[in-house]
C-alpha atoms as a PDB file:
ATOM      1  CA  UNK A   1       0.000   0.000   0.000  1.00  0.00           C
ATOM      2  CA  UNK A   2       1.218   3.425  -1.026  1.00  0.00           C
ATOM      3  CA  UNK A   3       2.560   5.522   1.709  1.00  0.00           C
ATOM      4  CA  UNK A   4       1.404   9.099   2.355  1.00  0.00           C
ATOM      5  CA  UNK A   5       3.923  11.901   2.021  1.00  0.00           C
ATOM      6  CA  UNK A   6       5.502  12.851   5.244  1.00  0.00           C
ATOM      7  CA  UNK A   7       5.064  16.362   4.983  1.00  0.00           C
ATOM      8  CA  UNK A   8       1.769  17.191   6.036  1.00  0.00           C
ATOM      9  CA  UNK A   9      -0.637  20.004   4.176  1.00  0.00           C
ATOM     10  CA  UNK A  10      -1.205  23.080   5.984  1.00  0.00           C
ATOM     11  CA  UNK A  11      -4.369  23.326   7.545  1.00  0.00           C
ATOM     12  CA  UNK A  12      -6.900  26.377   7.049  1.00  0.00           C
ATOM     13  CA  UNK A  13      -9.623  28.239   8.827  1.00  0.00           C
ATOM     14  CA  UNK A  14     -13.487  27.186   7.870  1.00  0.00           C
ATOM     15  CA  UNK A  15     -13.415  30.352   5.230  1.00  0.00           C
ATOM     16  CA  UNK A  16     -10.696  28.958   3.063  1.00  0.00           C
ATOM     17  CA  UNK A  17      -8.388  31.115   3.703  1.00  0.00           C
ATOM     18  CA  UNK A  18      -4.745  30.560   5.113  1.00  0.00           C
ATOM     19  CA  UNK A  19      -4.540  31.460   8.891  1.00  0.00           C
ATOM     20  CA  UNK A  20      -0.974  33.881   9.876  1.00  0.00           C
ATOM     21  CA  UNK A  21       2.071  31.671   9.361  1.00  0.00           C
ATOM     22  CA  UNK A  22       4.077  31.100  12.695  1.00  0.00           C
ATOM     23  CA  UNK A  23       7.853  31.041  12.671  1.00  0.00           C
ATOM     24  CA  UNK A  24      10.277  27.774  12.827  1.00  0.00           C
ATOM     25  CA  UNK A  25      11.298  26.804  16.073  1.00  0.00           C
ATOM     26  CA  UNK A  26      11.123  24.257  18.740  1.00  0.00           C
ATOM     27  CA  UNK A  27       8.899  24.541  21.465  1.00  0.00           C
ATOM     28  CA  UNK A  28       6.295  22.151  20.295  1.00  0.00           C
ATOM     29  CA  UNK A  29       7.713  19.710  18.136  1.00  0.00           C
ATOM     30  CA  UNK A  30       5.246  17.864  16.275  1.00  0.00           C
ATOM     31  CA  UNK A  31       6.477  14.150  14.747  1.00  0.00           C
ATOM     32  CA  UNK A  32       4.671  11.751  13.981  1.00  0.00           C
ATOM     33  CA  UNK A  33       4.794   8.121  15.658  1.00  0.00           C
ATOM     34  CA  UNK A  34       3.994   6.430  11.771  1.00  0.00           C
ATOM     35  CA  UNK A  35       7.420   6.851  10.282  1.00  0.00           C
ATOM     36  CA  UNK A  36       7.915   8.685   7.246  1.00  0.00           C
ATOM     37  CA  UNK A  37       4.269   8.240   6.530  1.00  0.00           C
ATOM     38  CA  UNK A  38       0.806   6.389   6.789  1.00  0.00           C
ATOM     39  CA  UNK A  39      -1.828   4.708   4.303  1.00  0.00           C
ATOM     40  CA  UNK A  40      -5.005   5.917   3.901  1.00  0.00           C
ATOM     41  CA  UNK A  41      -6.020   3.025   6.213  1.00  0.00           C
ATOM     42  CA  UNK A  42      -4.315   4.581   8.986  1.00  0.00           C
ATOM     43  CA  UNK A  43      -5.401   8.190   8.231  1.00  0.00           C
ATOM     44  CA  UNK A  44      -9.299   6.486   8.497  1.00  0.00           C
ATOM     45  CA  UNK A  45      -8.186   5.045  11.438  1.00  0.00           C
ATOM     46  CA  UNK A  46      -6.830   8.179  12.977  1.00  0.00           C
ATOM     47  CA  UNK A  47      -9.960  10.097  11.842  1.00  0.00           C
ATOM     48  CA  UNK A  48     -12.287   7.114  13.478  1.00  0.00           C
ATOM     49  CA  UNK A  49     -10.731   6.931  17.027  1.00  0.00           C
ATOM     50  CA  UNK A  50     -11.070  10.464  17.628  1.00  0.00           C
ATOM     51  CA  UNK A  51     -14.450  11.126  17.392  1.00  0.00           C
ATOM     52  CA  UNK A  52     -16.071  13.235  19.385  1.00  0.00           C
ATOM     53  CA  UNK A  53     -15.738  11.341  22.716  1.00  0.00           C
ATOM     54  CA  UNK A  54     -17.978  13.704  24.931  1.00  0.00           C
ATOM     55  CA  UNK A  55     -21.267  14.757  22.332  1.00  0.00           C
ATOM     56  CA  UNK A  56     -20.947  10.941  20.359  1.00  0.00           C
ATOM     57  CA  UNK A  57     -21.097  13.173  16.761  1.00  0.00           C
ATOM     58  CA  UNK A  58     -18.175  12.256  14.265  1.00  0.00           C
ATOM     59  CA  UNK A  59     -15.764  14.884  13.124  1.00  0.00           C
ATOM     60  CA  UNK A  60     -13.673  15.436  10.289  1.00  0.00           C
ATOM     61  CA  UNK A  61     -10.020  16.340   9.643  1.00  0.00           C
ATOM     62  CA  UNK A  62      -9.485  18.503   6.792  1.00  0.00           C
ATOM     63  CA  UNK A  63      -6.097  20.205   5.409  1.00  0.00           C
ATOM     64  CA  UNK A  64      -5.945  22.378   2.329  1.00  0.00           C
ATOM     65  CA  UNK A  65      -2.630  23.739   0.679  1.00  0.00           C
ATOM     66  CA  UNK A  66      -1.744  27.751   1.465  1.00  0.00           C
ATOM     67  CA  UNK A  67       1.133  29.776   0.125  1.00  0.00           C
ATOM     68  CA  UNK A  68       4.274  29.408   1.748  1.00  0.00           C
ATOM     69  CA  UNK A  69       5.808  32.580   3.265  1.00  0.00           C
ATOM     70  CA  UNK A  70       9.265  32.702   3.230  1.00  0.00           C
ATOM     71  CA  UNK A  71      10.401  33.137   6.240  1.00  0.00           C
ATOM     72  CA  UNK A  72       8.479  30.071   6.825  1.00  0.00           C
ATOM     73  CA  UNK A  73      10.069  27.410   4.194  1.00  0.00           C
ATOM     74  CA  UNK A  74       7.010  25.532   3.947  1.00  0.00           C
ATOM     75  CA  UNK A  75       5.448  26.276   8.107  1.00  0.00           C
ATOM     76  CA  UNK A  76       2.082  25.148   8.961  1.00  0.00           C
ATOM     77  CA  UNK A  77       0.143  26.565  10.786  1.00  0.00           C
ATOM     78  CA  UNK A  78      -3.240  25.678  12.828  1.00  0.00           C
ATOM     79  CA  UNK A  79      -6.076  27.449  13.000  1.00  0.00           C
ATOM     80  CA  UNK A  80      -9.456  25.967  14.893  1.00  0.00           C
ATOM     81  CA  UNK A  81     -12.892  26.489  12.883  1.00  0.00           C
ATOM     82  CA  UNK A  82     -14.509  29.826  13.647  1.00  0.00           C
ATOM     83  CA  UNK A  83     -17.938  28.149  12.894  1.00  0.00           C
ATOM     84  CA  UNK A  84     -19.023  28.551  16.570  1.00  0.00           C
ATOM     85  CA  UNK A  85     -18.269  32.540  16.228  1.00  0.00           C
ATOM     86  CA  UNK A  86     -15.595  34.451  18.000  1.00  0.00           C
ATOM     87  CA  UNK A  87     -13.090  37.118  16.660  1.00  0.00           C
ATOM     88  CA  UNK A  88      -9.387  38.148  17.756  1.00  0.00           C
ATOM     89  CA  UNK A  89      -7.813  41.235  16.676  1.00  0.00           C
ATOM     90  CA  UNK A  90      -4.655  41.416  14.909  1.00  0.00           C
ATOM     91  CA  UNK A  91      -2.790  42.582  17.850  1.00  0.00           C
ATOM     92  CA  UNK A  92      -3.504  39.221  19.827  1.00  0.00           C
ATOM     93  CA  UNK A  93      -3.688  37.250  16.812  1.00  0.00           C
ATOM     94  CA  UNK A  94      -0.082  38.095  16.076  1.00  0.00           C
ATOM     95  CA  UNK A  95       0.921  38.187  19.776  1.00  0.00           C
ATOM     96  CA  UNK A  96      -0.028  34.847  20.039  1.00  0.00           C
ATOM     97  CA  UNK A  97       1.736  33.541  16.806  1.00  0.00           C
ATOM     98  CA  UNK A  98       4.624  34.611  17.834  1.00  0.00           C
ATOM     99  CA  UNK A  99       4.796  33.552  21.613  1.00  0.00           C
ATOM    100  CA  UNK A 100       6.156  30.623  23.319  1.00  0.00           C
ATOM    101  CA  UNK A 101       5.070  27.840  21.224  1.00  0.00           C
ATOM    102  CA  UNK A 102       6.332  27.138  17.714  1.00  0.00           C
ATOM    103  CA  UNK A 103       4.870  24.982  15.307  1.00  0.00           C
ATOM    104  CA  UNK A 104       7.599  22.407  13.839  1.00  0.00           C
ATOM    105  CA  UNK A 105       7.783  23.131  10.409  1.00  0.00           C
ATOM    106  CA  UNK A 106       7.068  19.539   8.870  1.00  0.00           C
ATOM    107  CA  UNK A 107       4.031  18.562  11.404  1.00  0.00           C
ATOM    108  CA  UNK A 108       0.852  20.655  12.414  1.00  0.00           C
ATOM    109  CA  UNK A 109      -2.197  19.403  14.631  1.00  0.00           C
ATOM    110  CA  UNK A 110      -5.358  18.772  12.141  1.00  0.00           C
ATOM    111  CA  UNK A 111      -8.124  21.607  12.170  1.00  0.00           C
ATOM    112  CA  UNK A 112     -11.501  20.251  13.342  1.00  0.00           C
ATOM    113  CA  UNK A 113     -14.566  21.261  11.336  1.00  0.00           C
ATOM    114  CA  UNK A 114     -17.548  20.860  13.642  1.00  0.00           C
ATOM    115  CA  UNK A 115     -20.236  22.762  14.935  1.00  0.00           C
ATOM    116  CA  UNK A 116     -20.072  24.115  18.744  1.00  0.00           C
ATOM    117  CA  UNK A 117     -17.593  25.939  20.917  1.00  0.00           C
ATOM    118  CA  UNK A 118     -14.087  26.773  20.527  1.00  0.00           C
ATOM    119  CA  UNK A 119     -13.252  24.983  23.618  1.00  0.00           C
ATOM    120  CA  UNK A 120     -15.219  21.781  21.810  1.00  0.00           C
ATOM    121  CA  UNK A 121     -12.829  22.548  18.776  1.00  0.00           C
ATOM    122  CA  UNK A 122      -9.949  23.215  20.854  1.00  0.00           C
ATOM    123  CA  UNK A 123     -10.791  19.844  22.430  1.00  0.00           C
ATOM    124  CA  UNK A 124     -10.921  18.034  19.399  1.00  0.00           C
ATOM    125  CA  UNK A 125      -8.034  19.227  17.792  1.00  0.00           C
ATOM    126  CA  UNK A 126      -6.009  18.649  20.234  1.00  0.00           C
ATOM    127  CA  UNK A 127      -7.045  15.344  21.190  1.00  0.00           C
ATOM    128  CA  UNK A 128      -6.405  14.462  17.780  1.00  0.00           C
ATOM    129  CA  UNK A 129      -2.495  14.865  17.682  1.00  0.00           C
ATOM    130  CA  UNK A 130      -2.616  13.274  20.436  1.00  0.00           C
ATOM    131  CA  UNK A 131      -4.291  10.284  18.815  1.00  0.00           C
ATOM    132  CA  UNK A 132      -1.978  10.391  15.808  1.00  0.00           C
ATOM    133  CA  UNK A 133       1.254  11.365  17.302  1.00  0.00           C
ATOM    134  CA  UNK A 134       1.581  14.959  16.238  1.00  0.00           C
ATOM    135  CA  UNK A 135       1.978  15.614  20.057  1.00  0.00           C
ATOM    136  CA  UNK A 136       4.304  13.122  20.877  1.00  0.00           C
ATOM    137  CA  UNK A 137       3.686  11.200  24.812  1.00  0.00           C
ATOM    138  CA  UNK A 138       6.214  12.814  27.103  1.00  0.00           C
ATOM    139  CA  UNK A 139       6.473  16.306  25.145  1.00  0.00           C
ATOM    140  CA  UNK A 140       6.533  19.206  27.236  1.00  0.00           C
ATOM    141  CA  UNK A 141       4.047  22.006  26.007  1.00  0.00           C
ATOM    142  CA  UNK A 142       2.407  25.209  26.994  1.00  0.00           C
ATOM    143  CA  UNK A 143      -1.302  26.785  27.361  1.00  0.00           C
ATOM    144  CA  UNK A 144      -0.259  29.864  25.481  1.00  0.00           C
ATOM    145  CA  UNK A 145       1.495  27.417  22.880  1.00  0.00           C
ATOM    146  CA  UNK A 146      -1.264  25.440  22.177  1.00  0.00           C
ATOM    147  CA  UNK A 147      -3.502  28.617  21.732  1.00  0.00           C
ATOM    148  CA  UNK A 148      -0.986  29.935  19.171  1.00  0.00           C
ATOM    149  CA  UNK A 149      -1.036  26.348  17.255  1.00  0.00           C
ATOM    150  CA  UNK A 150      -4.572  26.400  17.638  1.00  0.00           C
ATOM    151  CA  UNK A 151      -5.032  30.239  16.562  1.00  0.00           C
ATOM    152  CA  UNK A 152      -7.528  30.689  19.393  1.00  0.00           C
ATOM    153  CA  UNK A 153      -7.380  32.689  22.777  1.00  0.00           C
ATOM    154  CA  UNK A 154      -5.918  30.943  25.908  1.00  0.00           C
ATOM    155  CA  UNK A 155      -9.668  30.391  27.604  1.00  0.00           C
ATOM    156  CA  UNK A 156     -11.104  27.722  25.218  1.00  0.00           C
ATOM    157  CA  UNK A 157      -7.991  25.789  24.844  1.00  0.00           C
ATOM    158  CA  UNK A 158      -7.371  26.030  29.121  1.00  0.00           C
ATOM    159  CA  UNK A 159     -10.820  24.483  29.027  1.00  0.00           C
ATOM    160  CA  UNK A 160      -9.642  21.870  26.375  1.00  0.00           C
ATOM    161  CA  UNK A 161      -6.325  21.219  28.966  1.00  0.00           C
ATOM    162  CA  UNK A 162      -9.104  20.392  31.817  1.00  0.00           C
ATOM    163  CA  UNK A 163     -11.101  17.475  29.483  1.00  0.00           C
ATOM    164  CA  UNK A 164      -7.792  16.168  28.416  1.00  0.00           C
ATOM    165  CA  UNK A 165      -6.247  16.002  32.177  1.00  0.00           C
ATOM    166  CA  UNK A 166      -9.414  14.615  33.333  1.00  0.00           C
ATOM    167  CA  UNK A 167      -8.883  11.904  30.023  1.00  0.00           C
ATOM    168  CA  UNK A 168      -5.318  11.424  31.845  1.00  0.00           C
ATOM    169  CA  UNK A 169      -4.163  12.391  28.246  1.00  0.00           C
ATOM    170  CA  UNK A 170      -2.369  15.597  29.459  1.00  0.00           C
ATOM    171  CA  UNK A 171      -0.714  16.141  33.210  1.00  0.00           C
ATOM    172  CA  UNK A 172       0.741  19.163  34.815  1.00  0.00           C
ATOM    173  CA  UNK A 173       4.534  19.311  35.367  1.00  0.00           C
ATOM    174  CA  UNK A 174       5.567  21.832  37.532  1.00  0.00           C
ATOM    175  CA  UNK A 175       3.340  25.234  38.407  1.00  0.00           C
ATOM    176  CA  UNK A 176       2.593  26.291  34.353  1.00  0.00           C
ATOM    177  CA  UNK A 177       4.089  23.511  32.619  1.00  0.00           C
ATOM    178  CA  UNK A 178       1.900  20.625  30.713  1.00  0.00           C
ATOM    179  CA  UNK A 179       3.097  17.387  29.213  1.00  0.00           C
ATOM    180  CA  UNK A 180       1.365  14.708  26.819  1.00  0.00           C
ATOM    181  CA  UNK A 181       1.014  11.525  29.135  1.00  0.00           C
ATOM    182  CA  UNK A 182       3.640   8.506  28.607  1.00  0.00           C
ATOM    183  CA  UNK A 183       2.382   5.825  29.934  1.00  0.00           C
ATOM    184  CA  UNK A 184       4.204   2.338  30.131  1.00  0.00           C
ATOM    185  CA  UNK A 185       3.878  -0.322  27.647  1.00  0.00           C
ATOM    186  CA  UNK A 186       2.273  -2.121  30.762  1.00  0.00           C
ATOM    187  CA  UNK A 187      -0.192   0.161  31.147  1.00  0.00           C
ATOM    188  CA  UNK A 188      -0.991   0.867  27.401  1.00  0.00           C
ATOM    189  CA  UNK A 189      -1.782  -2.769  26.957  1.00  0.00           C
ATOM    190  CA  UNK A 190      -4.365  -2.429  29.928  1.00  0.00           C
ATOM    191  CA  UNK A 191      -6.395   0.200  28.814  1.00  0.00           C
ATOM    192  CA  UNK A 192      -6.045  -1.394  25.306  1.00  0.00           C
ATOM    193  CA  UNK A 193      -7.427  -4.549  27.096  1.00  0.00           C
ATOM    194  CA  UNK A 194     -10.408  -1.985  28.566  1.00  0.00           C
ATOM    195  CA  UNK A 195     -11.734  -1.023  25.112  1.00  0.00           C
ATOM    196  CA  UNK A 196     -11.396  -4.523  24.039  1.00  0.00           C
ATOM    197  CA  UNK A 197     -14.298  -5.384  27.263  1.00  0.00           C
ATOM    198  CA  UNK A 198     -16.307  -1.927  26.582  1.00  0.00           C
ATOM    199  CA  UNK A 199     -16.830  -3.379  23.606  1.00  0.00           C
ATOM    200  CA  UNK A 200     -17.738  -6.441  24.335  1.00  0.00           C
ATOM    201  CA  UNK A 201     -20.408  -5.384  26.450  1.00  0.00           C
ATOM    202  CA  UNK A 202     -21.585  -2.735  23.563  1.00  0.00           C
ATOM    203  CA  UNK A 203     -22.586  -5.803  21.684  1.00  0.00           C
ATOM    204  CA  UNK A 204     -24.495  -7.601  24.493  1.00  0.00           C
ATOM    205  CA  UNK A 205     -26.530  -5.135  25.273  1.00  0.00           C
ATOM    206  CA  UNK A 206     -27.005  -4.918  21.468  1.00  0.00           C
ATOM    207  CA  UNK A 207     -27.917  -8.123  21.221  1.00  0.00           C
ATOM    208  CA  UNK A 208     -30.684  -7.531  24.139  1.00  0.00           C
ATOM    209  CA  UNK A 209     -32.049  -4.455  22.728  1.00  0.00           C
ATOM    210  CA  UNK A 210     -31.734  -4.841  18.223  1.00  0.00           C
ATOM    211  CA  UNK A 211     -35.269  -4.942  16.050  1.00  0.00           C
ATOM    212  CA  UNK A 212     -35.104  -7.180  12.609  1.00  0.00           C
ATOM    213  CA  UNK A 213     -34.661  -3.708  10.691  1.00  0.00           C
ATOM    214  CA  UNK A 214     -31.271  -2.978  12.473  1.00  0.00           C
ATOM    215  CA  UNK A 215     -30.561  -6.368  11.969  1.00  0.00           C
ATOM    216  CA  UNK A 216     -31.375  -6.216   8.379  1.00  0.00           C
ATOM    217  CA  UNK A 217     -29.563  -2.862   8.036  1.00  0.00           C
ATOM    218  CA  UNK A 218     -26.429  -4.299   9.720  1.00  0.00           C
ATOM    219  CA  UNK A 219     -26.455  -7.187   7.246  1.00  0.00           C
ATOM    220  CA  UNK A 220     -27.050  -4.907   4.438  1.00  0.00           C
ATOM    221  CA  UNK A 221     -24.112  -2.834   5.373  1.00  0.00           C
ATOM    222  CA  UNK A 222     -21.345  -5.716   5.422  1.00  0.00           C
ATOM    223  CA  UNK A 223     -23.324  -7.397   1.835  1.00  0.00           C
ATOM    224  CA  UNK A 224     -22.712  -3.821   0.175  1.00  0.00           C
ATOM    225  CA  UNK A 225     -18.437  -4.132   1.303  1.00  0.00           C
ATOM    226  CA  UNK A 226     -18.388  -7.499   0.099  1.00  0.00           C
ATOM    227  CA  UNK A 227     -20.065  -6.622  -3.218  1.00  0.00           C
ATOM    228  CA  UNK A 228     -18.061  -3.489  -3.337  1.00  0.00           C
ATOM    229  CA  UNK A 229     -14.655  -4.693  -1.786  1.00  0.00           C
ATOM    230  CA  UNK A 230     -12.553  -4.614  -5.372  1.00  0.00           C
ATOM    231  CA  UNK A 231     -14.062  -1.375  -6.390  1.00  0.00           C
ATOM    232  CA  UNK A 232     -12.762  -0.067  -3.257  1.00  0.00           C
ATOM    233  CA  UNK A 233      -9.682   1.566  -1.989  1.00  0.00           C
ATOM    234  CA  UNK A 234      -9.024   0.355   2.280  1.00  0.00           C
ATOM    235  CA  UNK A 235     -10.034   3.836   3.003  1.00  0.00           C
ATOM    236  CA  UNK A 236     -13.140   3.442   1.388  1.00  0.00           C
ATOM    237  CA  UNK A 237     -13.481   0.135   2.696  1.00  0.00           C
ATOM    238  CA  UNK A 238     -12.417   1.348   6.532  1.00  0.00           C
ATOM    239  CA  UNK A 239     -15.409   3.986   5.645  1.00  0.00           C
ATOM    240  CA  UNK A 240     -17.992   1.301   4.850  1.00  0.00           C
ATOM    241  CA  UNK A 241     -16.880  -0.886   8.262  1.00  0.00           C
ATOM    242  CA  UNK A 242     -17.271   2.318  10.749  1.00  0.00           C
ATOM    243  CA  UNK A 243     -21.110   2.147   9.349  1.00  0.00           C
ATOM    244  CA  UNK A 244     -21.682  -0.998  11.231  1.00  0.00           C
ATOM    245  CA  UNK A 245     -20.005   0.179  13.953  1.00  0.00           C
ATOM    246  CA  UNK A 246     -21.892   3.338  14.722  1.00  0.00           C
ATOM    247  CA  UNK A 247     -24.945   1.471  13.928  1.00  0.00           C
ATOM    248  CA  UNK A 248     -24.190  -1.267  16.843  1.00  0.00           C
ATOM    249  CA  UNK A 249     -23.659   1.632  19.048  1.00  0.00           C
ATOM    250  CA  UNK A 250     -27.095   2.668  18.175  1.00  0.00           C
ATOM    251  CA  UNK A 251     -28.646  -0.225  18.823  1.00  0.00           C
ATOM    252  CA  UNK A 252     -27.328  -0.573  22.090  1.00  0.00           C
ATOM    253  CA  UNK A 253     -28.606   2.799  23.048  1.00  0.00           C
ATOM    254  CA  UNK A 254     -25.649   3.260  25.924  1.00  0.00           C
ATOM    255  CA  UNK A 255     -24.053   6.891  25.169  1.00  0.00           C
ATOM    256  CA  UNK A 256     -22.338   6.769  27.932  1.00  0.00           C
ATOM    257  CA  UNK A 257     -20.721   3.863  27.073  1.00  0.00           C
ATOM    258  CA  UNK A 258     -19.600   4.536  23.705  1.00  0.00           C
ATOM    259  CA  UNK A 259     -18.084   7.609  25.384  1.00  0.00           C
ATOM    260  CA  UNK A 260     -16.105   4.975  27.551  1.00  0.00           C
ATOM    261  CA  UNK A 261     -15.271   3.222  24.817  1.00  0.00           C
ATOM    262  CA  UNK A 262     -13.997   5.712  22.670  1.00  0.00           C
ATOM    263  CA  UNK A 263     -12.035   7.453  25.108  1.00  0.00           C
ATOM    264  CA  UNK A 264     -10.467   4.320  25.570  1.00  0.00           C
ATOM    265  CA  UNK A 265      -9.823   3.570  22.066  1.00  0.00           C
ATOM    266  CA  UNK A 266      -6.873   6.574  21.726  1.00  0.00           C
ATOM    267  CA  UNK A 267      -4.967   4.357  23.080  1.00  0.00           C
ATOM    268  CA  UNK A 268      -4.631   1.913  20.765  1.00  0.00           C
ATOM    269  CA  UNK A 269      -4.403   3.948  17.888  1.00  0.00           C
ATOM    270  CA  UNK A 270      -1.004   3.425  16.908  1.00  0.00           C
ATOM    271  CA  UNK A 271      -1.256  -0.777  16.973  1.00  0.00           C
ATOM    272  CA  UNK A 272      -4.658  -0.480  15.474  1.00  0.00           C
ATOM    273  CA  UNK A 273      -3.126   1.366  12.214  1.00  0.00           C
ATOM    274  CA  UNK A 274      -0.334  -0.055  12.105  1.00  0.00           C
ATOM    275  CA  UNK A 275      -2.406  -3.366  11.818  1.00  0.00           C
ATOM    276  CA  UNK A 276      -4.999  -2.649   9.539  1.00  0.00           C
ATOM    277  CA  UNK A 277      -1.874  -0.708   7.149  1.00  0.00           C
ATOM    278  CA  UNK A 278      -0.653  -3.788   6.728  1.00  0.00           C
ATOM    279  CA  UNK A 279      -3.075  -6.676   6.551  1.00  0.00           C
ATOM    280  CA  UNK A 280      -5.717  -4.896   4.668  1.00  0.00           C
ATOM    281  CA  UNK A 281      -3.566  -6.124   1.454  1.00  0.00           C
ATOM    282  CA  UNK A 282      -4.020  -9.701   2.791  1.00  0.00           C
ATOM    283  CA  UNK A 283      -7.157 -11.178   1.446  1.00  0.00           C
ATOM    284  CA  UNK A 284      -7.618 -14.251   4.482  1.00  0.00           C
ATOM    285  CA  UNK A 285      -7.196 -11.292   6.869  1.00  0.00           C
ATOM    286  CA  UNK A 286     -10.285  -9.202   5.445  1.00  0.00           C
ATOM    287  CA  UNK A 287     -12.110 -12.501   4.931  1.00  0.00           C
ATOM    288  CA  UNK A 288     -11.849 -13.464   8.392  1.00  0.00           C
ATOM    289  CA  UNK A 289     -13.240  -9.717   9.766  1.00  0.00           C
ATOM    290  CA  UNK A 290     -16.160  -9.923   7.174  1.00  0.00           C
ATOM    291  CA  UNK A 291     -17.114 -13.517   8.579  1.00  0.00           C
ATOM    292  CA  UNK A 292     -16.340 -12.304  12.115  1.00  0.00           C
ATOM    293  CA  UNK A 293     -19.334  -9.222  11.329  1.00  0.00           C
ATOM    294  CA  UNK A 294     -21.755 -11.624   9.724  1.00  0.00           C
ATOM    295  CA  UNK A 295     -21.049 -14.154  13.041  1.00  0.00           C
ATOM    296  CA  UNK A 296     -22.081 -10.954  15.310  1.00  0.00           C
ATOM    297  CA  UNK A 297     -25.037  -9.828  13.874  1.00  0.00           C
ATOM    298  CA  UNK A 298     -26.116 -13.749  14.013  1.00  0.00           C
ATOM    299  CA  UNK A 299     -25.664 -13.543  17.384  1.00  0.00           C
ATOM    300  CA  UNK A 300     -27.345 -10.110  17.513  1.00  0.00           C
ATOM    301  CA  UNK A 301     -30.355 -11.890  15.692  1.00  0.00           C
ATOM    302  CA  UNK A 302     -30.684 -14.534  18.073  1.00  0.00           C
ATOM    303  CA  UNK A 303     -30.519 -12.457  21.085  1.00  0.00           C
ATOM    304  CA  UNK A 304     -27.644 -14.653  22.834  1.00  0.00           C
ATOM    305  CA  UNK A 305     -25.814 -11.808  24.495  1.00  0.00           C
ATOM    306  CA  UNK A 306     -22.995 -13.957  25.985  1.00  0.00           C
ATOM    307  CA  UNK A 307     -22.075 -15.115  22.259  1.00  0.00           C
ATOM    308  CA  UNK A 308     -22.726 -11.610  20.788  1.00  0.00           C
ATOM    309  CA  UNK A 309     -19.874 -10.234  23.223  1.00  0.00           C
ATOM    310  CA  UNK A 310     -17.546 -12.942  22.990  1.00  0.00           C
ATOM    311  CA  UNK A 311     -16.962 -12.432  19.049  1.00  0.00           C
ATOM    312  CA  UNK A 312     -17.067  -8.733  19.686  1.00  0.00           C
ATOM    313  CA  UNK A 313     -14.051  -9.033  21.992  1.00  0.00           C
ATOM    314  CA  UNK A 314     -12.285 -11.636  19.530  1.00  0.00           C
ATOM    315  CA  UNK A 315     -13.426  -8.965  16.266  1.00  0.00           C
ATOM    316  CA  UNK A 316     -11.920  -6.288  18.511  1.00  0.00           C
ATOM    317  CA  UNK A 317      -8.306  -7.875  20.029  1.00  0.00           C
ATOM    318  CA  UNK A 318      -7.561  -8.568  16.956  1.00  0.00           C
ATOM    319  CA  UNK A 319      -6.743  -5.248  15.269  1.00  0.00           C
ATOM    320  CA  UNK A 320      -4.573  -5.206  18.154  1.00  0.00           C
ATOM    321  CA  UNK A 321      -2.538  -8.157  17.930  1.00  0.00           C
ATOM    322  CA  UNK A 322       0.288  -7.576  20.805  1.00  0.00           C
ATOM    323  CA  UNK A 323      -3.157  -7.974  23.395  1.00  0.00           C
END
């Protein structure tokens, strides 16, 4: 599968047009943990795990090209959608830009297009390089940095800081400072193991609640990626698989779960593309996670919750083979 190029698009505000280029330097270093590059599996991936974890509404990640300045050499620079409203004058606006935090040259954090707050987008955008490595675990950053990546005032994105602490995501180090949360491998693979259960139970109580429409729509769903599987690229396909997904969570009827379960889910992130980058090539693989979704909604059909939930776990461990 065809790598993406490293060097990421710069990202613009909701009206099309470029936000202010920052200046090079080094206070926030954005790199990304997927090597020089990632398929368009992992970028679906990336865009899946990170949806909206507190409202339960997907969001989208969208970059356009902008000039280049030249001081700049090819900078990107953040900006958050203005959707929600708000305005900064050009005093702050460039205040900010140039302050404490500096936006690595190569790497940017993804603007969020979604209706609500700025301290939703702020949020969102930053829980998103988290999720794909932009902000690295263990990288030391700043309030007023993040607002200047972010192109927002310091109050929305302090609110952001709060979700993400409370997320263990983000921790305080010292009386200003902030760091992005390294946990141990050992810990990783625990609240890896987590989601694998949330899910699990997502399906029982599927499996207690679904109607023969959402069973026939759930069917219907996986039929249309079989029929359409070689017409497809594994974005596409990825696309066509989070359908059934979001429609399980709907039959279960458990928001608060699926906000468990896909705060939960960040962490695996990393295995989980890495995974499904390179077995979606490998035609017993995808064979295997079709018959694994036509083996749940049988369960689902039947009722039999204990069954429904233990080939939900199995369908789920297994994007994340070092469980």
């Amino acid at each position: 599968m065809a790598s993406a190029p490293s060097r990421m698009p710069r990202a613009t505000v909701s009206s099309g047009k470029p936000p202010p280029s920052m200046p090079m330097g080094k206070t926030m270093r954005m790199e990304s943990r997927f090597g020089d590059g990632a398929g368009p599996v992992a970028s679906a991936v990336r865009e899946s795990v990170i949806r909206a974890p507190l409202l339960g509404s997907p969001h989208s990640i969208c970059y356009s090209k902008c000039r280049q300045p030249a001081r700049a050499r090819g900078g990107v620079s953040i900006a958050v959608s203005r959707a929600a409203g708000g305005r900064r004058s050009d005093a702050r606006r460039s205040r900010c830009a140039t302050e404490e935090a500096r936006v690595d040259p190569e790497r940017g954090l993804p603007q969020v297009e979604r209706a609500g707050s700025l301290a939703e987008q702020a949020y969102h955008a930053l829980r998103a390089g988290i999720a794909d490595g932009r902000l690295v675990p263990g990288e030391r950053v700043t309030e007023r940095g993040l607002a200047a990546a972010l192109d927002v005032s310091p109050t929305p994105v302090r609110e952001a800081i709060r979700k993400l602490e409370h997320e263990g995501l983000l921790e305080r180090v010292g009386a200003r400072g902030l760091q992005i949360v390294d946990h141990p491998a050992e810990t990783l693979d625990e609240l890896r193991e987590v989601e694998v259960m949330l899910r699990g139970a997502e399906a029982r109580f599927a499996a207690r609640k679904i109607t023969p429409e959402a069973v026939a729509t759930l069917r219907g769903y996986i039929d249309e990626l079989v029929a359409s599987r070689d017409r497809l690229t594994p974005l596409e396909q990825f696309a066509r698989a989070e359908r059934f997904d979001a429609e399980l969570a709907r039959v279960a009827a458990n928001p608060a779960l699926r906000t468990l379960i896909e705060s939960y889910a960040i962490y695996g992130t990393d295995q989980r593309t890495r995974t499904l980058d390179r077995d979606a090539r490998d035609d017993a693989w995808v064979a295997a996670r079709i018959a694994d979704h036509y083996a749940i909604v049988d369960a689902l059909e039947a009722h039999d919750e204990e069954l429904a939930e233990r080939i939900m776990r199995r369908h789920a461990r297994s994007s994340i083979p070092d469980l």
